[in-house]
C-alpha atoms as a PDB file:
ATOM      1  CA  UNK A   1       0.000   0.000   0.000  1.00  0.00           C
ATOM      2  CA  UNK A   2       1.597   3.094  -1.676  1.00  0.00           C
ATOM      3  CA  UNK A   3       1.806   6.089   0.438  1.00  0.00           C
ATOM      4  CA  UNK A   4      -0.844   9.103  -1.207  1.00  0.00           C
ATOM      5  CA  UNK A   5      -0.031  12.423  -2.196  1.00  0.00           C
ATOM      6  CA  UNK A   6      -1.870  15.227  -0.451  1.00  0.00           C
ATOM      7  CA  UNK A   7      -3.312  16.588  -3.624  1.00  0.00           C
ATOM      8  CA  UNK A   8      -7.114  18.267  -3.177  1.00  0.00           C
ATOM      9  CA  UNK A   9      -8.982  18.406  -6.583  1.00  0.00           C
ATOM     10  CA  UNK A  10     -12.766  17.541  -6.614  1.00  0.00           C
ATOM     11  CA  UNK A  11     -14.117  14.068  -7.977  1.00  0.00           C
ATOM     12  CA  UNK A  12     -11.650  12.153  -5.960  1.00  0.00           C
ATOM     13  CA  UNK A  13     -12.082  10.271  -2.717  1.00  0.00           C
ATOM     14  CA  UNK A  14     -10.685  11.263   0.825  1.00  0.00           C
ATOM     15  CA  UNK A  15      -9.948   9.858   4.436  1.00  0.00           C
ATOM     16  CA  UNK A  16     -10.616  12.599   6.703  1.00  0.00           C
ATOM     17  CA  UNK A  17     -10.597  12.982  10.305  1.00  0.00           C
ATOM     18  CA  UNK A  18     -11.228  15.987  12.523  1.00  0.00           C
ATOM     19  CA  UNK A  19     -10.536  16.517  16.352  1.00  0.00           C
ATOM     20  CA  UNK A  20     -11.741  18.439  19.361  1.00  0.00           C
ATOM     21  CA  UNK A  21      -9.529  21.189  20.568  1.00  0.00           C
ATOM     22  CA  UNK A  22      -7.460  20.432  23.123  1.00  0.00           C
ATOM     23  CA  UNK A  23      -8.726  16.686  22.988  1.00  0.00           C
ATOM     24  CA  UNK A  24     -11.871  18.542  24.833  1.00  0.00           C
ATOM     25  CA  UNK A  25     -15.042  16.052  23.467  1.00  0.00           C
ATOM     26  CA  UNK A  26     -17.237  17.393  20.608  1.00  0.00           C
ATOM     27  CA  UNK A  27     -19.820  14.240  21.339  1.00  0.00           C
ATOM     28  CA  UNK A  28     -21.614  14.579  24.628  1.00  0.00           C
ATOM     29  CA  UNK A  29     -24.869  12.495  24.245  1.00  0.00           C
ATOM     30  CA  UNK A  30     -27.066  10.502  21.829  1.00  0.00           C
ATOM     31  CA  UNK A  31     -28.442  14.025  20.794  1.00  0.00           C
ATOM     32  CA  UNK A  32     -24.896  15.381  19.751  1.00  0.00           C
ATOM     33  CA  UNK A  33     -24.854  12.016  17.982  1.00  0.00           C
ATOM     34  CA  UNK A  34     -27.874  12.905  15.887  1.00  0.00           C
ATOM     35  CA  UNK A  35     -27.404  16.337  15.230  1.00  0.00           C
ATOM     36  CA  UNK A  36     -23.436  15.507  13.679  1.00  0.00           C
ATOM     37  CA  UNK A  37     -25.310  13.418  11.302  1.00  0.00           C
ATOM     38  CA  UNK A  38     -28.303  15.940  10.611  1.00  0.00           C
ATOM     39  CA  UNK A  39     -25.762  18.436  10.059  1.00  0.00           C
ATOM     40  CA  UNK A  40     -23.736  16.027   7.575  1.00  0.00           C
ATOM     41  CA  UNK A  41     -27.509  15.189   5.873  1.00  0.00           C
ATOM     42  CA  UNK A  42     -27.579  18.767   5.040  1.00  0.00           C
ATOM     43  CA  UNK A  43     -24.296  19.501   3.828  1.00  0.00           C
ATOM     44  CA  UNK A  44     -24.998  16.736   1.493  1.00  0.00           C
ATOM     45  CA  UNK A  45     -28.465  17.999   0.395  1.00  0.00           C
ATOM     46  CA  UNK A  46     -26.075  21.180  -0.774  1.00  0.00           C
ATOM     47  CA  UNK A  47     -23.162  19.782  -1.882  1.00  0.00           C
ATOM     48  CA  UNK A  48     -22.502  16.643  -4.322  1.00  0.00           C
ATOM     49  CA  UNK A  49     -20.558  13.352  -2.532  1.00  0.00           C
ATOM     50  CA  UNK A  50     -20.615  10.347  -0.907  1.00  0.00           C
ATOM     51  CA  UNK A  51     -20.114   8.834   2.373  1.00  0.00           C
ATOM     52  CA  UNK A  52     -17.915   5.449   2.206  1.00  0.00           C
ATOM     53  CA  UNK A  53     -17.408   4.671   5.770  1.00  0.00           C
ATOM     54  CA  UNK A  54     -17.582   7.261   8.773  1.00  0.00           C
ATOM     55  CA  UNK A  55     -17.385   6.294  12.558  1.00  0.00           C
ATOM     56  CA  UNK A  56     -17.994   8.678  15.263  1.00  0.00           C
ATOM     57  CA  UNK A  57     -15.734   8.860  18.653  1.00  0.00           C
ATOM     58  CA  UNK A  58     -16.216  10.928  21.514  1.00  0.00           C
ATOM     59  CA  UNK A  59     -13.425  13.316  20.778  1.00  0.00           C
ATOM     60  CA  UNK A  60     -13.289  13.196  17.113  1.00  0.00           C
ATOM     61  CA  UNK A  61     -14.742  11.437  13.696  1.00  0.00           C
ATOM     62  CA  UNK A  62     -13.314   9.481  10.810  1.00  0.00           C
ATOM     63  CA  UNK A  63     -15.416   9.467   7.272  1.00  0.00           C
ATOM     64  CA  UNK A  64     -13.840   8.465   4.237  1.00  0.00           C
ATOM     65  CA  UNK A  65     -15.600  11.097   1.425  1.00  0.00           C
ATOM     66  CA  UNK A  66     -16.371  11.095  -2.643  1.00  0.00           C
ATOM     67  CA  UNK A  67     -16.232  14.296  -3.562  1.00  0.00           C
ATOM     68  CA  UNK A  68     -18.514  15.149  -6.988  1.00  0.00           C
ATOM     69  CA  UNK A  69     -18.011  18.888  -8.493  1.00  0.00           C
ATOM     70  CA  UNK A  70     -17.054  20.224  -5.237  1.00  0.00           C
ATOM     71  CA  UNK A  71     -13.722  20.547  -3.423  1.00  0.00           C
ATOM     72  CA  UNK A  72     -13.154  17.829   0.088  1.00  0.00           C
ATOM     73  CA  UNK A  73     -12.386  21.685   1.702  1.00  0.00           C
ATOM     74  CA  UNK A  74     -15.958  22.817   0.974  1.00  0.00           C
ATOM     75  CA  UNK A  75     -17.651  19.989   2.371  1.00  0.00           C
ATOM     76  CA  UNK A  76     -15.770  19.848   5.438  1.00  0.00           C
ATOM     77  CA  UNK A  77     -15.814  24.106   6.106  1.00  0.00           C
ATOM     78  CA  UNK A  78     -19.462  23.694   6.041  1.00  0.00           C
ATOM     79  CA  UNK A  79     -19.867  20.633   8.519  1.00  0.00           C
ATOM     80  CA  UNK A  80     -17.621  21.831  11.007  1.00  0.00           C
ATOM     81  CA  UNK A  81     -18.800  24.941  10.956  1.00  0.00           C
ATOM     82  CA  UNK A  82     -22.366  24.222  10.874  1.00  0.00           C
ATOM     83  CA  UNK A  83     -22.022  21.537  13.967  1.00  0.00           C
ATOM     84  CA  UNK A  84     -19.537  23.876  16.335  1.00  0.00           C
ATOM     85  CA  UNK A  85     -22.507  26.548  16.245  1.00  0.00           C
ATOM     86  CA  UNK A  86     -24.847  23.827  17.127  1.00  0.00           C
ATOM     87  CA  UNK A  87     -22.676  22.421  19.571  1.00  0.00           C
ATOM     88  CA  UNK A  88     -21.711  25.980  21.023  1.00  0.00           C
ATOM     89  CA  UNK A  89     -25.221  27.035  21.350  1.00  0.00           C
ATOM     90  CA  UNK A  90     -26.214  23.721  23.466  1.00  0.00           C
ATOM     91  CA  UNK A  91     -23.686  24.237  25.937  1.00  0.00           C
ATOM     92  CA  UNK A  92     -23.362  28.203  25.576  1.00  0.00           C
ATOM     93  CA  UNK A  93     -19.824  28.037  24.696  1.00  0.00           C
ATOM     94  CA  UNK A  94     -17.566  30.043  22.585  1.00  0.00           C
ATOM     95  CA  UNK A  95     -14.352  29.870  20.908  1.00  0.00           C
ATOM     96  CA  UNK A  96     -13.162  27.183  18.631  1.00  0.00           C
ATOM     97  CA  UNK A  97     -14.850  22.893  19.164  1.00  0.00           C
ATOM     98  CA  UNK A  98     -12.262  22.029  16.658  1.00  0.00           C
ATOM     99  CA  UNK A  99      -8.670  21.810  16.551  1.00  0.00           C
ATOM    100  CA  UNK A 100      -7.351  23.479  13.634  1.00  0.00           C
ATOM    101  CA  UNK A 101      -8.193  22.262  10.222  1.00  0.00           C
ATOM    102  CA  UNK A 102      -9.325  18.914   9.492  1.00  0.00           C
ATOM    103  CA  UNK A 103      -6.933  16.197   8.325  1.00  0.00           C
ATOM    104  CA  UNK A 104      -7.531  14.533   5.119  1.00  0.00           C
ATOM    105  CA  UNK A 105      -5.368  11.682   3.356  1.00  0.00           C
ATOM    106  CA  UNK A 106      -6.341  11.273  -0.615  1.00  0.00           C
ATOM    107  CA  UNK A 107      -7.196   7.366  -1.500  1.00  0.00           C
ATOM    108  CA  UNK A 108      -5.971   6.574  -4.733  1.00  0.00           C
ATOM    109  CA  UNK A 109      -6.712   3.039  -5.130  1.00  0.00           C
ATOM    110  CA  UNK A 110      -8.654   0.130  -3.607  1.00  0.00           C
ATOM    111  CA  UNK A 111      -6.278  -1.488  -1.130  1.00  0.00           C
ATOM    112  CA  UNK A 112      -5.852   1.882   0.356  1.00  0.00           C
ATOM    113  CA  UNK A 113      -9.441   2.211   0.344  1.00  0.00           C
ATOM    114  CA  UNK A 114     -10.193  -1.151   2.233  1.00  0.00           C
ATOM    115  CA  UNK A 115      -7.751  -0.809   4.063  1.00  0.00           C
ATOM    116  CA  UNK A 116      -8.825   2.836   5.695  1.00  0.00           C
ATOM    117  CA  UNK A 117     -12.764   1.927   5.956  1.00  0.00           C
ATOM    118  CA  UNK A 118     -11.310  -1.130   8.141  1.00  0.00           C
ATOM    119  CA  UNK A 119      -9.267   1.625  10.252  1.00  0.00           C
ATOM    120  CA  UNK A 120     -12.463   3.400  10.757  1.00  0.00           C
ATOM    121  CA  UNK A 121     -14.473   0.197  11.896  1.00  0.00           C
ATOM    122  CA  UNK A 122     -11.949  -0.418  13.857  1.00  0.00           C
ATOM    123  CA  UNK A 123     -11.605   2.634  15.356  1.00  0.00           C
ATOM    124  CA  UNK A 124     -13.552   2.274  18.668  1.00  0.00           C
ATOM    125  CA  UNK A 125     -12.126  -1.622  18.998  1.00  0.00           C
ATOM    126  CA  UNK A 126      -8.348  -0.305  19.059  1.00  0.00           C
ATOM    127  CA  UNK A 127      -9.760   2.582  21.690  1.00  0.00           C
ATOM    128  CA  UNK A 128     -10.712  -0.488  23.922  1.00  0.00           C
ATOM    129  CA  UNK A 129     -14.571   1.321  23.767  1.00  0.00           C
ATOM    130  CA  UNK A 130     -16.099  -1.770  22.830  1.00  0.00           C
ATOM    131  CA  UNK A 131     -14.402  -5.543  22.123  1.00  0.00           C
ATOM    132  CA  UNK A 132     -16.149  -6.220  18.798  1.00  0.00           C
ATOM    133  CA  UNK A 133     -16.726  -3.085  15.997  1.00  0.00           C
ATOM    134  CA  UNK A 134     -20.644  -4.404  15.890  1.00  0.00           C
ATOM    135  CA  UNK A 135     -21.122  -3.638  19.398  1.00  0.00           C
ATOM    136  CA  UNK A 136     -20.573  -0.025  18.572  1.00  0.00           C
ATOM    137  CA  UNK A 137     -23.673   2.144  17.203  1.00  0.00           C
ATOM    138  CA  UNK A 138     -21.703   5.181  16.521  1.00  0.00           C
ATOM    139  CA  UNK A 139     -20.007   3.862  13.217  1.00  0.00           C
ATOM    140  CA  UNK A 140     -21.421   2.791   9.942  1.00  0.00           C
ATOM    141  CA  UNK A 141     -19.696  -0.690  10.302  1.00  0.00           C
ATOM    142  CA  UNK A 142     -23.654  -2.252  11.041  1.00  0.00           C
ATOM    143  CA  UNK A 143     -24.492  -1.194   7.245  1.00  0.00           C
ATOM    144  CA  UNK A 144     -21.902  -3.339   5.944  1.00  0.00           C
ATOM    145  CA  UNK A 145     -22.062  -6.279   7.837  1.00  0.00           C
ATOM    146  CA  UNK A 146     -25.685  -6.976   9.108  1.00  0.00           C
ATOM    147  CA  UNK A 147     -27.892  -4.326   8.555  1.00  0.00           C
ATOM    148  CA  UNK A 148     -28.721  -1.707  11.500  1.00  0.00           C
ATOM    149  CA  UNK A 149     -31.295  -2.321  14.366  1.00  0.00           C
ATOM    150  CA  UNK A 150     -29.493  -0.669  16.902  1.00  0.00           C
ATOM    151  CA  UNK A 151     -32.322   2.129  17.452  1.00  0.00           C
ATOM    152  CA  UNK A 152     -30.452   4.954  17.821  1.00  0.00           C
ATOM    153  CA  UNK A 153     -31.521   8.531  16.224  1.00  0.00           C
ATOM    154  CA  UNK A 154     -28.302   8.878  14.707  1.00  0.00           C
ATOM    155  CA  UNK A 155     -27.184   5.203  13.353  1.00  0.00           C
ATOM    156  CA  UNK A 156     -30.794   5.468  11.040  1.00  0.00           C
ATOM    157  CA  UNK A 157     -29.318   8.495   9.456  1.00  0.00           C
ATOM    158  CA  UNK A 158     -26.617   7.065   9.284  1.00  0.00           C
ATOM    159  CA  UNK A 159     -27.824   3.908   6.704  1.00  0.00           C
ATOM    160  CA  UNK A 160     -29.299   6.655   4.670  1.00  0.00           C
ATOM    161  CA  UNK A 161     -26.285   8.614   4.025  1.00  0.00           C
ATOM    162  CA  UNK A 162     -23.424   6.211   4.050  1.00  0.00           C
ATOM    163  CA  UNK A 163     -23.311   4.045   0.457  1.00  0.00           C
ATOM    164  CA  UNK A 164     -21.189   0.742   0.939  1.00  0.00           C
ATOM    165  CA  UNK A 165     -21.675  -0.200  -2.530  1.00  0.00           C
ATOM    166  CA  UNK A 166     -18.341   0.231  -3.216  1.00  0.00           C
ATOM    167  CA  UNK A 167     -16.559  -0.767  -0.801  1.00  0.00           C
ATOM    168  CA  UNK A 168     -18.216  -4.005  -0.833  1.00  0.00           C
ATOM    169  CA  UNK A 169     -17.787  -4.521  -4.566  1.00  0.00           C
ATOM    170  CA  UNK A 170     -14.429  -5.177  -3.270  1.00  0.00           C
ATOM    171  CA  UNK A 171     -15.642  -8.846  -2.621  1.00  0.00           C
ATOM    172  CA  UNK A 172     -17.211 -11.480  -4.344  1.00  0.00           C
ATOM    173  CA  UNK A 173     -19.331 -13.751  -2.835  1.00  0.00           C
ATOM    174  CA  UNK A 174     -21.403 -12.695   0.294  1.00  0.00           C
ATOM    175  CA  UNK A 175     -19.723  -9.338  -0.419  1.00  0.00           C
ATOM    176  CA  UNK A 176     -20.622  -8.591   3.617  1.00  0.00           C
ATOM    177  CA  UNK A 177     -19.511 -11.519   5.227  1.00  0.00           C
ATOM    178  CA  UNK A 178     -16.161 -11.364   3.241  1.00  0.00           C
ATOM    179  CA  UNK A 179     -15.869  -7.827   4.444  1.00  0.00           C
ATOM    180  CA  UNK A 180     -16.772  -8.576   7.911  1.00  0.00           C
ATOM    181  CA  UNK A 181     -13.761 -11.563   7.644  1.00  0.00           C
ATOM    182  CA  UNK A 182     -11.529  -8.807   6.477  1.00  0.00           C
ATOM    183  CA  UNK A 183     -11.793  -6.401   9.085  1.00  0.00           C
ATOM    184  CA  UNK A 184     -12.471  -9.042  11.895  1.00  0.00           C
ATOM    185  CA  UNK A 185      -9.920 -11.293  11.051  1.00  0.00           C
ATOM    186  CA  UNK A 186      -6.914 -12.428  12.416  1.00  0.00           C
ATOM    187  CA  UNK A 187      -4.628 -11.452   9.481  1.00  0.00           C
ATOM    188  CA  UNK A 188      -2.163  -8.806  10.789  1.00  0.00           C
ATOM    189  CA  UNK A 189      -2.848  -5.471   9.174  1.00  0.00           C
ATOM    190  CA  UNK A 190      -0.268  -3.761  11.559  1.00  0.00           C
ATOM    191  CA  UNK A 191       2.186  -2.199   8.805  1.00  0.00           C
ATOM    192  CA  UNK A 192      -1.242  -0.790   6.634  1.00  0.00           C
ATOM    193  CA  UNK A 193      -2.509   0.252  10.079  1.00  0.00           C
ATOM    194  CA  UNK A 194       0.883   2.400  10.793  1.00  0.00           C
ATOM    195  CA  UNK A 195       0.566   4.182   7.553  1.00  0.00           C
ATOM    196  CA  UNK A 196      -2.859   5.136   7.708  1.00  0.00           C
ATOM    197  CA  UNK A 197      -2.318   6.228  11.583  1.00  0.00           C
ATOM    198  CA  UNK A 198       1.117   8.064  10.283  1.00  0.00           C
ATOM    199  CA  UNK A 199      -1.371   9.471   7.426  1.00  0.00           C
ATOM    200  CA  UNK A 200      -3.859  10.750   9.922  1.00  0.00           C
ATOM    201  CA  UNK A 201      -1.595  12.346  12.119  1.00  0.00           C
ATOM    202  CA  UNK A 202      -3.022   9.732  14.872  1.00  0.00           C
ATOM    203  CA  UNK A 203      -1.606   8.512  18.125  1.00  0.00           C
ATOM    204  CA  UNK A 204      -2.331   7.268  21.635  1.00  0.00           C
ATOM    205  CA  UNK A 205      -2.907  10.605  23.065  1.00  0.00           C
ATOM    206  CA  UNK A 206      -6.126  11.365  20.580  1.00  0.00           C
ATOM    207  CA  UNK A 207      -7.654   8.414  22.304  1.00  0.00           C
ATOM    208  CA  UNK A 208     -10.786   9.055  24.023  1.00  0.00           C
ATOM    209  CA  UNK A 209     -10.633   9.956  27.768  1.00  0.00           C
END
């Protein structure tokens, strides 16, 4: 797995991730939860992309994006900025919920693409949040594998924005199951995990409290 160039141009296909500032938490409760997504639901009514994977954390989010006529920096301007008023006006705060600007990685290929939606998935597994990526509702991993029943406000918006189409076209045969095998498995993915995390400008410390 090739390491990417960090070239922006629209119609091409991004792993970004953005933080709270000062590893402060920018998800509070289910309703924070719902409102990131309504937020995302309306960006995309505006703007032209898909959603390949996203998972949600407590202190910051992973998505990997499509962009269609409309530059990655666009999209994700108008989401964060659109959510931190939302956010600020809950808890009558000011100042900035982000940390500086968003990171973003540019996928290239379909190994690198597999291999990032698994780092997502996996996200709140390697946080030691939950012990298997189904068990948490928060992440877009439920639309791949088994559908989503989980209830929650914010996982059912979820299933309508995120398309998994092509991720799972990676896969013949039981597409889901084979992609549930690939990120569950016991195959190491350590060295494709270290590039990604190197990628993303991810470490220990951005682990949730």
């Amino acid at each position: 797995m090739a390491r990417k160039k960090r070239i922006w141009y629209p119609g091409a296909t991004y792993h970004v991730m953005s933080r709270g500032n000062r590893r402060n938490s920018i998800f509070k409760d289910e309703w924070d939860y719902g409102m990131f997504m309504e937020c995302l639901k309306s960006v995309k009514e505006q703007y032209d992309f898909k959603i390949h994977s996203i998972c949600l954390m407590t202190n910051h989010f992973h998505m990997i994006v499509e962009t269609g006529g409309t530059e990655i920096w666009k999209i994700m301007h108008k989401l964060l900025l659109s959510y931190a008023a939302t956010y600020n006006m809950k808890y009558k705060l000011t100042g900035h919920l982000f940390e500086n600007r968003y990171i973003g990685q540019i996928i290239e290929d379909d190994t690198y693409l597999l291999e990032a939606s698994r780092y997502i998935h996996l996200n709140p597994v390697k946080a030691q949040m939950v012990r298997e990526p189904l068990s948490y509702k928060y992440s877009s991993y439920a639309d791949f594998v088994s559908g989503r029943n989980d209830g929650c406000s914010s996982g059912s918006v979820m299933n309508k924005l995120v398309d998994t189409s092509r991720v799972l076209r990676c896969f013949q045969n039981n597409p889901s199951e084979q992609y549930r095998m690939f990120v569950e498995g016991k195959i190491s993915h350590s060295e494709q995990e270290m590039l990604i995390q190197k990628d993303m400008k991810e470490d220990d410390m951005w682990l949730p409290w």
